[in-house]
N, C-alpha and C. Protein backbone atom coordinates (compact mmCIF):
# COMPACT_ATOMS: atom_id res chain seq x y z
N UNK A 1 0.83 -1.19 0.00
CA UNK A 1 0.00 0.00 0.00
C UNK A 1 0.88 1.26 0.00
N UNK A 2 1.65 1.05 0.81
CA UNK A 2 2.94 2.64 0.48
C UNK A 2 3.04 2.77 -0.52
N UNK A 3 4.23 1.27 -0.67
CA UNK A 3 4.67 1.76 -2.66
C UNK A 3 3.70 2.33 -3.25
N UNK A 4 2.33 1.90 -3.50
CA UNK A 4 1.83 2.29 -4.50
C UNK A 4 1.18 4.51 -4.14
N UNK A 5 1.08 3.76 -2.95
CA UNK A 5 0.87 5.71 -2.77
C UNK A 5 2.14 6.81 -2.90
N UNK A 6 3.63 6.01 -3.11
CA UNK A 6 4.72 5.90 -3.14
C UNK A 6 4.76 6.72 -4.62
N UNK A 7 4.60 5.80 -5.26
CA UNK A 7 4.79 5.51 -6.91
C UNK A 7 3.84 6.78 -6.92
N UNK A 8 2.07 7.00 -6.84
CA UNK A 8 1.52 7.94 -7.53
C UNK A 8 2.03 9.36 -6.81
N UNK A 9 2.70 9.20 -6.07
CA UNK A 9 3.02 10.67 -5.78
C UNK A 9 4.23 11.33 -6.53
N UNK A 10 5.32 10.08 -6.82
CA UNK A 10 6.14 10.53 -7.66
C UNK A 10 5.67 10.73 -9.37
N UNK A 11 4.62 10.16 -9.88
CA UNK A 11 3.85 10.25 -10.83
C UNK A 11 3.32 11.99 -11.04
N UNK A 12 2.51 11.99 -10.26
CA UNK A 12 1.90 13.42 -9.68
C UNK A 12 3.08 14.91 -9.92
N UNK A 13 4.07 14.61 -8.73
CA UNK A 13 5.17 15.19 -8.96
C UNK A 13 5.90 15.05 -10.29
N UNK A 14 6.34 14.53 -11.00
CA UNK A 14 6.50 14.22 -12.34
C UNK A 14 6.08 14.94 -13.37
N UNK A 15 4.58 15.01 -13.31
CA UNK A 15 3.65 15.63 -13.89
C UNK A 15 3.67 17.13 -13.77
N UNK A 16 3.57 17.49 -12.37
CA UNK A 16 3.77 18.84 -12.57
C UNK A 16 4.84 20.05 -12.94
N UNK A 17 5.79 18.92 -12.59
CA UNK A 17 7.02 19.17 -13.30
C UNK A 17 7.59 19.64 -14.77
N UNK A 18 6.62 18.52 -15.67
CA UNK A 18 6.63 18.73 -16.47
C UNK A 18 5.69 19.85 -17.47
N UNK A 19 5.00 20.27 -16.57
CA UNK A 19 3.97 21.52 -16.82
C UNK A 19 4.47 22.86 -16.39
N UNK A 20 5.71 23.14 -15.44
CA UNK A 20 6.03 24.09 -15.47
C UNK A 20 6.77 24.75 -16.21
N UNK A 21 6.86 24.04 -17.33
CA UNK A 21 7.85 24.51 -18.02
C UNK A 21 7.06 24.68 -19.67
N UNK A 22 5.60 24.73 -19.56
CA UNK A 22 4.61 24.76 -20.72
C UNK A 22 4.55 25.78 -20.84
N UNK A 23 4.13 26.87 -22.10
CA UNK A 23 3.92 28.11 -22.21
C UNK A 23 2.08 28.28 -22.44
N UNK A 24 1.75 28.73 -21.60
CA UNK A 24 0.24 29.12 -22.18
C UNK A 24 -0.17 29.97 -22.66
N UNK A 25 -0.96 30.13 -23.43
CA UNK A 25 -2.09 30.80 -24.09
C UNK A 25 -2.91 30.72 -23.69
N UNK A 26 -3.72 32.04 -23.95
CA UNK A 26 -5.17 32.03 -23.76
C UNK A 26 -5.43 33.29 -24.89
N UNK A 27 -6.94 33.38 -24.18
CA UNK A 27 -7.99 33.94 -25.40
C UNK A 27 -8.24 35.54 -25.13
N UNK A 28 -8.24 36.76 -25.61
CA UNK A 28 -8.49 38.06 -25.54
C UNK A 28 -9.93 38.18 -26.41
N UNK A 29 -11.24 37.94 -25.62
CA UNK A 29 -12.26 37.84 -26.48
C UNK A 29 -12.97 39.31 -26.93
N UNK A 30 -12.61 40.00 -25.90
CA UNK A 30 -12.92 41.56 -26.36
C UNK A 30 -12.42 41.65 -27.94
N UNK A 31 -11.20 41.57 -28.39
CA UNK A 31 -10.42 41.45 -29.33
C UNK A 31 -10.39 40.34 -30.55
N UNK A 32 -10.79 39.16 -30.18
CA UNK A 32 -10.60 38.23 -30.81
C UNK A 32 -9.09 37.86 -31.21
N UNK A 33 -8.50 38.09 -30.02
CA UNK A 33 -6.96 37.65 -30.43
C UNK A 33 -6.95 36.22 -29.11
N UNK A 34 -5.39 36.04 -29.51
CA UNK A 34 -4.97 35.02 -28.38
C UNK A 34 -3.68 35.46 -28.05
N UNK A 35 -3.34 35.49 -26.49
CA UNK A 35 -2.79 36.16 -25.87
C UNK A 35 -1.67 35.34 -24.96
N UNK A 36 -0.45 35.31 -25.47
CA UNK A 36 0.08 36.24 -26.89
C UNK A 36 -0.01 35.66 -27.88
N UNK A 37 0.32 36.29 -28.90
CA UNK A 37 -0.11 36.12 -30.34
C UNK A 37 1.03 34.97 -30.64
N UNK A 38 1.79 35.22 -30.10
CA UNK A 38 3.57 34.46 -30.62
C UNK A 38 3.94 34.11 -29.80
N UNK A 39 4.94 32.89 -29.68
CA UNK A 39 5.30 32.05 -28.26
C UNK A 39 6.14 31.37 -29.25
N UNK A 40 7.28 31.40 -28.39
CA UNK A 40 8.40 30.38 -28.97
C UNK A 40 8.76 29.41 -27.83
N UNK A 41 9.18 28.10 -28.12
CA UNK A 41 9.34 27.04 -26.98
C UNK A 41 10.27 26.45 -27.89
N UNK A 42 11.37 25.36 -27.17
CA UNK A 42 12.06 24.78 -27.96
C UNK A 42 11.24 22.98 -27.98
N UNK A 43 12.47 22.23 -28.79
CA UNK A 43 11.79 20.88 -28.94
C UNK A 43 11.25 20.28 -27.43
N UNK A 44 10.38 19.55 -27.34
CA UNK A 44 10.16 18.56 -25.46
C UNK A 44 9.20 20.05 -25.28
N UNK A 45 9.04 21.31 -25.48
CA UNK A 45 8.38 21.93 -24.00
C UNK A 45 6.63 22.26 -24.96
N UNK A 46 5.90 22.12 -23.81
CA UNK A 46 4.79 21.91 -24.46
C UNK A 46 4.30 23.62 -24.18
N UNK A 47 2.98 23.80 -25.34
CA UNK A 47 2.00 25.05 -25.45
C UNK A 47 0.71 24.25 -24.54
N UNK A 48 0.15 25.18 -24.21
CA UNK A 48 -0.86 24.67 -23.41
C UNK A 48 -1.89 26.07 -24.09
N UNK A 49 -3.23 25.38 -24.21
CA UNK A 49 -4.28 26.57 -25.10
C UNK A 49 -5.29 26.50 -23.79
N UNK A 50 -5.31 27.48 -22.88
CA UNK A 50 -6.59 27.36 -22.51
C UNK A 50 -7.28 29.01 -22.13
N UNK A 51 -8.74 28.13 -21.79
CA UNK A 51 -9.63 29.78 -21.74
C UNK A 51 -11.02 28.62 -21.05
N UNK A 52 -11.27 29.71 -20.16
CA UNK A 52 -12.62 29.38 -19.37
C UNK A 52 -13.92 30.28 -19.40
N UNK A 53 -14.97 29.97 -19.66
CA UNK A 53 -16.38 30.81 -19.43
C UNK A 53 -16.24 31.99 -20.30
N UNK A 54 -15.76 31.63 -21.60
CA UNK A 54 -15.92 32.60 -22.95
C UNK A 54 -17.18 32.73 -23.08
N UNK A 55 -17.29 34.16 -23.91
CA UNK A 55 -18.38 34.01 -24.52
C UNK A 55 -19.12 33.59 -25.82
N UNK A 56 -17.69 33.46 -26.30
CA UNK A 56 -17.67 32.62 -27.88
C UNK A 56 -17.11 31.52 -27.58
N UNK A 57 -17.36 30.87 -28.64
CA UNK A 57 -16.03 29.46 -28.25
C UNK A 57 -15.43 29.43 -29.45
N UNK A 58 -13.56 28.94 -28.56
CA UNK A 58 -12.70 29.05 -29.67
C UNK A 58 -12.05 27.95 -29.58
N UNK A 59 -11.33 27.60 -30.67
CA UNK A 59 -10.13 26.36 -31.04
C UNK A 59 -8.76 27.12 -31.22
N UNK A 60 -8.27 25.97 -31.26
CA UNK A 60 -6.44 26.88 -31.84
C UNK A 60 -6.56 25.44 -32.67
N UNK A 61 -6.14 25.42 -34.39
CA UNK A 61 -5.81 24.66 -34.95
C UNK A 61 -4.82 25.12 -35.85
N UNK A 62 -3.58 24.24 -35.97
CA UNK A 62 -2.41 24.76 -36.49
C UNK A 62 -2.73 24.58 -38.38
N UNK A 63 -2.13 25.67 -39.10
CA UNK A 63 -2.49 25.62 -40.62
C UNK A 63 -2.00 23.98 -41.34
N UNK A 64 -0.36 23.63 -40.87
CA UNK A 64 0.21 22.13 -40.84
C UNK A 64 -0.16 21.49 -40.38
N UNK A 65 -1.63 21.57 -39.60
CA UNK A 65 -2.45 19.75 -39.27
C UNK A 65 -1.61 19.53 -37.69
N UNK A 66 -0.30 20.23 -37.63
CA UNK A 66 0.49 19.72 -36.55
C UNK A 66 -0.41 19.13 -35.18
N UNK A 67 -1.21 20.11 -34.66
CA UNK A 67 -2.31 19.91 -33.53
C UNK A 67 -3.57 20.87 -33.50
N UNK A 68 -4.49 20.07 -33.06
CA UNK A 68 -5.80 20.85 -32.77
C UNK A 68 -6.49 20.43 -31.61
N UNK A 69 -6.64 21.85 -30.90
CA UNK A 69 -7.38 21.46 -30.12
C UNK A 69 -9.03 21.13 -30.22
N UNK A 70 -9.57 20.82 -30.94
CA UNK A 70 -10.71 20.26 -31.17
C UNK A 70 -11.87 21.34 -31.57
N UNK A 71 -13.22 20.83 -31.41
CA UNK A 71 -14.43 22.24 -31.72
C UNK A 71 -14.24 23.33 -30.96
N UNK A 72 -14.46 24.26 -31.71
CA UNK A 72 -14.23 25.77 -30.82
C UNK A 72 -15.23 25.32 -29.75
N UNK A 73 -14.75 25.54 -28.64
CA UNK A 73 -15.72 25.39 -26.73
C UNK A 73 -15.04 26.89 -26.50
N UNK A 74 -16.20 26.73 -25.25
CA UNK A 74 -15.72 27.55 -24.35
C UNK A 74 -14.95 27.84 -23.10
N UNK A 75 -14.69 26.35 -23.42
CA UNK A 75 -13.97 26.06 -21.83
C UNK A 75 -12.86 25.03 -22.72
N UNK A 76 -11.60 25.25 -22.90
CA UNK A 76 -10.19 24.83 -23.59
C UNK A 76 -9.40 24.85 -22.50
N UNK A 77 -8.94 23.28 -22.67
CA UNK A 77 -7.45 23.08 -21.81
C UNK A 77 -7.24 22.36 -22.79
N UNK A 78 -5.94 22.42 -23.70
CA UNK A 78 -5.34 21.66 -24.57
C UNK A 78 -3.90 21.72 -24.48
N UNK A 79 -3.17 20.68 -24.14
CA UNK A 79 -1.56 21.03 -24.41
C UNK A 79 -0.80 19.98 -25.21
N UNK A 80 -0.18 20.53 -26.03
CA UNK A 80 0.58 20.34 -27.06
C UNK A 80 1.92 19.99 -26.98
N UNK A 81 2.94 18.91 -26.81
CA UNK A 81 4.68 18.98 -26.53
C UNK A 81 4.90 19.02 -28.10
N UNK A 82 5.66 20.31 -28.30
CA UNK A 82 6.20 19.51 -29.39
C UNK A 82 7.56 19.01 -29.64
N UNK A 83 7.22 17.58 -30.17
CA UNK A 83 8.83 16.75 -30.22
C UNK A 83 9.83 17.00 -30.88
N UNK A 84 11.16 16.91 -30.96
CA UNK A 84 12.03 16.31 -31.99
C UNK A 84 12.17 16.23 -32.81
N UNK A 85 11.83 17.24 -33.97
CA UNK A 85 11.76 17.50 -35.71
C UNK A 85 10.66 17.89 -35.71
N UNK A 86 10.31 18.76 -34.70
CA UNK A 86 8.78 20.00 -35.45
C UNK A 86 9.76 20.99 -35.40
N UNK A 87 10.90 21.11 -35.29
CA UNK A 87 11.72 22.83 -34.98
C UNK A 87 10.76 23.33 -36.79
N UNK A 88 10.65 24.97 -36.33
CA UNK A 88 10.51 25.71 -37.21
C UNK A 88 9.00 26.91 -36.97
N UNK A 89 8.36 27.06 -37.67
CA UNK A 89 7.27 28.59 -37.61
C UNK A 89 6.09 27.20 -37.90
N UNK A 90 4.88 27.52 -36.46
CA UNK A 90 4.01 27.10 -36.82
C UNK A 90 2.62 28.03 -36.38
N UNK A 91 1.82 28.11 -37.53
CA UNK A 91 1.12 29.59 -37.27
C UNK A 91 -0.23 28.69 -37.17
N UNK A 92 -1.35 28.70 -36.45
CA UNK A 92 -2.27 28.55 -35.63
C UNK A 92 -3.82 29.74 -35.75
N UNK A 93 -5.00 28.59 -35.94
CA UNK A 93 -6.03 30.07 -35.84
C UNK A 93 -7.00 29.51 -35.28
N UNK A 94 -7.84 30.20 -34.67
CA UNK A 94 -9.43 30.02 -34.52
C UNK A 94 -10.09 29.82 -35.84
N UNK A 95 -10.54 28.67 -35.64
CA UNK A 95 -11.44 28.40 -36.53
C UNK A 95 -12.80 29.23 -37.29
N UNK A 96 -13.44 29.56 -36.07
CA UNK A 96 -14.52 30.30 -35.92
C UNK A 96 -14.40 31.99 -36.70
N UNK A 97 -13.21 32.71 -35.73
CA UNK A 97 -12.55 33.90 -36.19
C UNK A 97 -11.32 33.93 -36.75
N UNK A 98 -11.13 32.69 -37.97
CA UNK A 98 -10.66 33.06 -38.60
C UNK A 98 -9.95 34.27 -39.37
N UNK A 99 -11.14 34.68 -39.57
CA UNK A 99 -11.61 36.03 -40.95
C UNK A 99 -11.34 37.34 -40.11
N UNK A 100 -11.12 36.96 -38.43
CA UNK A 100 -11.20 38.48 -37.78
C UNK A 100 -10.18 38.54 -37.06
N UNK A 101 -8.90 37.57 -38.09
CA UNK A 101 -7.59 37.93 -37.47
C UNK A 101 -7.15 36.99 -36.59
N UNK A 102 -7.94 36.26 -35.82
CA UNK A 102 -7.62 35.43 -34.53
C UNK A 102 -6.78 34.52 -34.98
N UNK A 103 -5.73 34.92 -35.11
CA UNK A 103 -4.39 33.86 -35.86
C UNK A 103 -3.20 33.96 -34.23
N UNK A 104 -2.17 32.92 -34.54
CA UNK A 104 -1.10 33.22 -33.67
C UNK A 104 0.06 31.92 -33.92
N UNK A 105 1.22 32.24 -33.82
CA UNK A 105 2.46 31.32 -34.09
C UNK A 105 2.61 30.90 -33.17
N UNK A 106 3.58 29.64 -33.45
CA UNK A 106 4.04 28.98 -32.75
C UNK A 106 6.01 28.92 -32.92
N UNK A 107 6.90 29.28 -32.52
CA UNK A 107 7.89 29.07 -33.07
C UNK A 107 8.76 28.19 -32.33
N UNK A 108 9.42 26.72 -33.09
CA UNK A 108 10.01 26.13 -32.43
C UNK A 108 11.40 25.82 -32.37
N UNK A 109 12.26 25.74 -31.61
CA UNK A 109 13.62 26.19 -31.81
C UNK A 109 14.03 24.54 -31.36
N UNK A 110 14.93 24.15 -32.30
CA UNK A 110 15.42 23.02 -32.03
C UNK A 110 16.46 22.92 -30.75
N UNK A 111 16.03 21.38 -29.58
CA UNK A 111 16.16 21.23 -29.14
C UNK A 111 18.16 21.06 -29.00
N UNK A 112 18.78 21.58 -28.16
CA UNK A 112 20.49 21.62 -27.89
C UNK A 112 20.57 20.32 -28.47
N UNK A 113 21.46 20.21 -29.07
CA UNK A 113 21.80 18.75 -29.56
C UNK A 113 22.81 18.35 -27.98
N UNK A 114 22.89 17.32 -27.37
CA UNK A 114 23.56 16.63 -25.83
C UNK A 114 25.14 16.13 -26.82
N UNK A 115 26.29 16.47 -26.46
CA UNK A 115 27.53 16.07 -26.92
C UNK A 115 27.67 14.73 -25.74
N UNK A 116 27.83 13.94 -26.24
CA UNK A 116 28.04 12.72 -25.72
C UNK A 116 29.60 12.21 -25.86
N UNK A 117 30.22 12.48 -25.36
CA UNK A 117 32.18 12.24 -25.00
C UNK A 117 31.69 10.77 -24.57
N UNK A 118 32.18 9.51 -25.14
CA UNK A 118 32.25 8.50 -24.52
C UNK A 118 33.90 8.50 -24.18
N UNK A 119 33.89 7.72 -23.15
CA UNK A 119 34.85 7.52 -22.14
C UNK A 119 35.86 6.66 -22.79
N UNK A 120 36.64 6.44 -22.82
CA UNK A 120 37.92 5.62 -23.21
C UNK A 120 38.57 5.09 -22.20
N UNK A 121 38.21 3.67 -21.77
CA UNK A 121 38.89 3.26 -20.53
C UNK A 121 40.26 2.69 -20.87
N UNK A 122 40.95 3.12 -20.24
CA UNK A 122 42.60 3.08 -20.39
C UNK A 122 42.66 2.12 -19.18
N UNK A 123 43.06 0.47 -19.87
CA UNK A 123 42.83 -0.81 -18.82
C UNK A 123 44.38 -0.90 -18.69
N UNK A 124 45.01 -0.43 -17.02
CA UNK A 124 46.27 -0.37 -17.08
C UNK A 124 46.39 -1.94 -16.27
N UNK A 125 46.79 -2.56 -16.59
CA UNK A 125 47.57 -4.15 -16.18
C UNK A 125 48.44 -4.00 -14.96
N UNK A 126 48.22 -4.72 -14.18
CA UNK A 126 49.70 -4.88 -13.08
C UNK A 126 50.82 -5.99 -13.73
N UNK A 127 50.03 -6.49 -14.56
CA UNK A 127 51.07 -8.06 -15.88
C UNK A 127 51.26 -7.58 -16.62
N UNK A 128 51.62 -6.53 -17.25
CA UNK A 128 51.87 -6.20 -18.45
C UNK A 128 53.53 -5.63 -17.73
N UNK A 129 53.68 -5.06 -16.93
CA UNK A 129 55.44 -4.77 -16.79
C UNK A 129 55.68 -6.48 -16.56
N UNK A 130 55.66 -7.19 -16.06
CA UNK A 130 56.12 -8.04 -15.40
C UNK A 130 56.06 -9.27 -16.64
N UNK A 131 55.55 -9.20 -17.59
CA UNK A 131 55.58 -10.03 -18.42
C UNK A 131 56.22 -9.29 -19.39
N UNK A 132 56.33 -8.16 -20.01
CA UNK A 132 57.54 -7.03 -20.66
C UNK A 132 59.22 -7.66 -19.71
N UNK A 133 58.90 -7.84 -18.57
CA UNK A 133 60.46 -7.76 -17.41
C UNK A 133 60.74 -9.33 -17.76
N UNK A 134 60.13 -10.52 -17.86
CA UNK A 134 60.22 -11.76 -18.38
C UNK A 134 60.91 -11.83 -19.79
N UNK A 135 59.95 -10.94 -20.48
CA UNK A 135 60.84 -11.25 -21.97
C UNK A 135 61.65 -10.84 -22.41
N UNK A 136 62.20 -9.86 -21.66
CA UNK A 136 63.85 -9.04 -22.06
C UNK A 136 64.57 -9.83 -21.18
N UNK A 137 64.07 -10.32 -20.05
CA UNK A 137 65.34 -11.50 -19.35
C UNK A 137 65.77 -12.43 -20.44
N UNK A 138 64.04 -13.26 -21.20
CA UNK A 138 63.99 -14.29 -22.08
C UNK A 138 65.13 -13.89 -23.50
N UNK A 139 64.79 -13.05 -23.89
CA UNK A 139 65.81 -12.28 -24.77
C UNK A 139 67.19 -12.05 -24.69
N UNK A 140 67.53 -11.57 -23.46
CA UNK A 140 69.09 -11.43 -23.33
C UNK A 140 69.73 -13.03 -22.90
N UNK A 141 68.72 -13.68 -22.10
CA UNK A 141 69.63 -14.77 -21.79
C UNK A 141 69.59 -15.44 -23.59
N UNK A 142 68.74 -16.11 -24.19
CA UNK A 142 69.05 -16.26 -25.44
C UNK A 142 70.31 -15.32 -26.32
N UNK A 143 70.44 -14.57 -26.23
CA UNK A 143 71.30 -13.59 -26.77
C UNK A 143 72.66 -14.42 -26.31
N UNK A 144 72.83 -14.45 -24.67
CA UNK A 144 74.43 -14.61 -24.12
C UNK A 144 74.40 -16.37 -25.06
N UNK A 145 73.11 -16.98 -24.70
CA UNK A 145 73.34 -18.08 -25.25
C UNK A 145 73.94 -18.37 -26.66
N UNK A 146 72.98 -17.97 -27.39
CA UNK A 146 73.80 -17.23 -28.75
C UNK A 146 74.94 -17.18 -29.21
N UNK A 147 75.65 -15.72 -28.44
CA UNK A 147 76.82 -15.31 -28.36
C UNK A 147 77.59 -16.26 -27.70
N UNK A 148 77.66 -17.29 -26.87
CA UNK A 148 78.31 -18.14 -25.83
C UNK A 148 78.43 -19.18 -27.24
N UNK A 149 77.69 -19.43 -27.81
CA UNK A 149 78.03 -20.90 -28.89
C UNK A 149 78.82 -20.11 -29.60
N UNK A 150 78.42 -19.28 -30.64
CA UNK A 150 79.05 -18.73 -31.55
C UNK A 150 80.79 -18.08 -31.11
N UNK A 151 80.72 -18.19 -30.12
CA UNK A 151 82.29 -17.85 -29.94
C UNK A 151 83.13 -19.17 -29.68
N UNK A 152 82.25 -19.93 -28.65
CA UNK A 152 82.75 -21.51 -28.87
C UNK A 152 82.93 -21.96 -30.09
N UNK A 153 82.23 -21.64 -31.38
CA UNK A 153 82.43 -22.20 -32.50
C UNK A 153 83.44 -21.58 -32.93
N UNK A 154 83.71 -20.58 -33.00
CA UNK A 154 84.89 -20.05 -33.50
C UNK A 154 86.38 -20.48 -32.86
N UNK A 155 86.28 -20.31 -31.19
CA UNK A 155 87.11 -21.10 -30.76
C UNK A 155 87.91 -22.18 -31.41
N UNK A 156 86.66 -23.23 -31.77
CA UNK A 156 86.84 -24.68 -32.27
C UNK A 156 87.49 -24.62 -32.93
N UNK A 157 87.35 -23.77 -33.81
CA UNK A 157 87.76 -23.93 -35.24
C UNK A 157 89.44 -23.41 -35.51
């Protein structure tokens, strides 16, 4: 029973987390605008469209299909992340007031690209001198050996 009240609280928390960092909009109905008109967010951070107890009802639907928040209402909570290759100008209107201007952008700025340095583990040996110190013994004693016949042979001769 913890865990799980455990788990939804970090869920919860999670969540709101991820909403503080949404840009909202809303509706200027005196005007027929949406307020503000322009909002830039980069890739991951979401738009959030909302407006309560209008007296018209409005939508935000983007001209590229990208998102809509559905039939113009009067009561809009819609939020939008946009991902990972929407970077660029996305311009948005009321459906309804179209014709009376109720337009507004969206501009999205591509997300920092993360430089990823992978690590290069440099695997230093405690056997690697000690087997290097073996084979130059192995080497020189062959060598005297070597040199020890070859002068005996000459000797001989």
């Amino acid at each position: 029973m913890l865990l799980l009240v455990s788990a939804l609280l970090a869920c919860s928390s999670q969540t709101v987390a991820a909403e503080d960092s949404d840009v909202i909009v809303t509706v200027d109905s005196t005007n027929l605008r949406f307020n503000p008109s322009e909002v830039t967010v980069t890739e991951g951070q979401a738009v959030r469209f909302m407006w309560a107890g209008q007296a018209l009802p409005h939508n935000a639907v983007a001209d590229d299909g990208l998102f809509d928040s559905g039939e113009p209402a009067r009561d809009v909570d819609y939020r939008f992340v946009f991902e990972p290759g929407t970077a660029g100008t996305h311009t948005f209107v009321c459906e309804p007031h179209a014709s009376a201007g109720m337009v507004g952008t969206v501009i999205v700025e591509a997300a920092p690209v993360e430089v990823v340095e992978e690590e290069t583990e440099v695997v230093a040996s405690e056997d690697t001198p000690a087997i290097s110190l073996v084979s130059s013994i192995l080497v020189t004693a062959f060598a005297a050996v070597f040199v020890a016949r070859y002068v005996d042979d000459e000797q001989a001769e």
